[in-house]
Protein backbone atom coordinates (compact mmCIF):
# COMPACT_ATOMS: atom_id res chain seq x y z
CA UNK A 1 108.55 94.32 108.22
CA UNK A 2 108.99 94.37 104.44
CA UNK A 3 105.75 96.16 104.33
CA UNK A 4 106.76 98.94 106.66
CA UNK A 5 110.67 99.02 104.88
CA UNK A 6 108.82 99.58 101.55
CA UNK A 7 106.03 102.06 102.78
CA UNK A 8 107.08 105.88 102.27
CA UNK A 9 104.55 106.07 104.69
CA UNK A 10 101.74 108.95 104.34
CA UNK A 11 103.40 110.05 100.99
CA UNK A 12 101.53 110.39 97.92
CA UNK A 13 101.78 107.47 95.45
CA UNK A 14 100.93 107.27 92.13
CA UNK A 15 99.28 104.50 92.07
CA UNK A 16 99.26 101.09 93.36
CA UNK A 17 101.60 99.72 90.95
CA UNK A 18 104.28 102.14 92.80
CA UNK A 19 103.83 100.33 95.83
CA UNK A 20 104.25 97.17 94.30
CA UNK A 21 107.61 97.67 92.91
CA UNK A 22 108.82 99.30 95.79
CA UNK A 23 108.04 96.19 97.66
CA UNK A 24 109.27 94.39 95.12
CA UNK A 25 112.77 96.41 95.58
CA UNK A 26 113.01 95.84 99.44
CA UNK A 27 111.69 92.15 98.81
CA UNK A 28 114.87 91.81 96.44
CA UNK A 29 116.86 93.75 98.93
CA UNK A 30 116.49 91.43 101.96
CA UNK A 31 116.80 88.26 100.07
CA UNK A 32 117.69 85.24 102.26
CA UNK A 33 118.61 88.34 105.23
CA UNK A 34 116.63 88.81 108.34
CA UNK A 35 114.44 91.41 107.63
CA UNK A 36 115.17 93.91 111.27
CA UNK A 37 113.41 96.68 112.27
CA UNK A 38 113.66 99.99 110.39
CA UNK A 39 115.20 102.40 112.58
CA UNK A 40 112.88 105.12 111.50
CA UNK A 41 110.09 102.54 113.42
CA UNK A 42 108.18 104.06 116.57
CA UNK A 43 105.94 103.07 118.39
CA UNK A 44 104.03 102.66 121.90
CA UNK A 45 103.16 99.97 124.01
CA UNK A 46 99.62 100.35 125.58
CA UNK A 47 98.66 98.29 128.32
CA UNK A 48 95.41 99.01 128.83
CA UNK A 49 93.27 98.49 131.68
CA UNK A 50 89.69 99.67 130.52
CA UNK A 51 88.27 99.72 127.13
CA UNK A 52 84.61 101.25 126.07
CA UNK A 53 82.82 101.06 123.12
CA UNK A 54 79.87 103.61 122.56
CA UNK A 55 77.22 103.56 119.94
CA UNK A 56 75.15 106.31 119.06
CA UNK A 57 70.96 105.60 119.22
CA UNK A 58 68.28 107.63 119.02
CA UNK A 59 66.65 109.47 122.66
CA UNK A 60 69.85 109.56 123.84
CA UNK A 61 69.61 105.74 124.77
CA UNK A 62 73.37 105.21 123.60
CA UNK A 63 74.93 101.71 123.99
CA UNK A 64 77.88 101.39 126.09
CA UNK A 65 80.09 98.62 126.90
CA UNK A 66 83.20 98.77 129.01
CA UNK A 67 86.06 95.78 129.56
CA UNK A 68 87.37 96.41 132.57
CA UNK A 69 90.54 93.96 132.90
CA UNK A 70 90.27 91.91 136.71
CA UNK A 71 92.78 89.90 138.32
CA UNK A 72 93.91 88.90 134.25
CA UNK A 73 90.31 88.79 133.00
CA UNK A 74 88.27 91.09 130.70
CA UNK A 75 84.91 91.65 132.17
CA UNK A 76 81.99 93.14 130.20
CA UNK A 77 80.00 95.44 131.51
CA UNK A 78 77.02 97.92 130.57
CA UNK A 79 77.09 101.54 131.58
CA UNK A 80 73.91 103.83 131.56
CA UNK A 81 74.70 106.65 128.70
């Protein structure tokens, strides 16, 4: 959560060093405090039920592997490309 309070997330930085010290800052800031959410913090929860990975190959002979979550279990399974 530091991480994410000291982040001016997708800004430009100078440099790492920038980063740093700004971390530093927050670090200093939330000394011997619980460290809570930021309230500019969004999000989504996924809950997802099928997942496939696909890999590229020559011939068109692509690998591809689905999870496919049953009864609490993730079961692996090849499709044809």
């Amino acid at each position: 959560r530091l991480g994410a309070w000291a982040s001016p997330q997708s800004r430009e930085l100078k440099n790492r060093e920038a980063l740093e010290k700004l971390f530093l800052a927050v670090t200093e800031k939330f000394e011997g405090k619980e460290v809570f959410r930021p309230t500019n913090w969004g999000g989504y929860v996924l809950t997802p039920h099928r997942i496939e990975f696909w890999q590229g190959r020559e011939s068109r002979l692509h690998d591809r592997i689905c999870y496919v979550l049953e009864e609490n279990v993730w079961v692996r399974k090849r499709l044809a490309p």
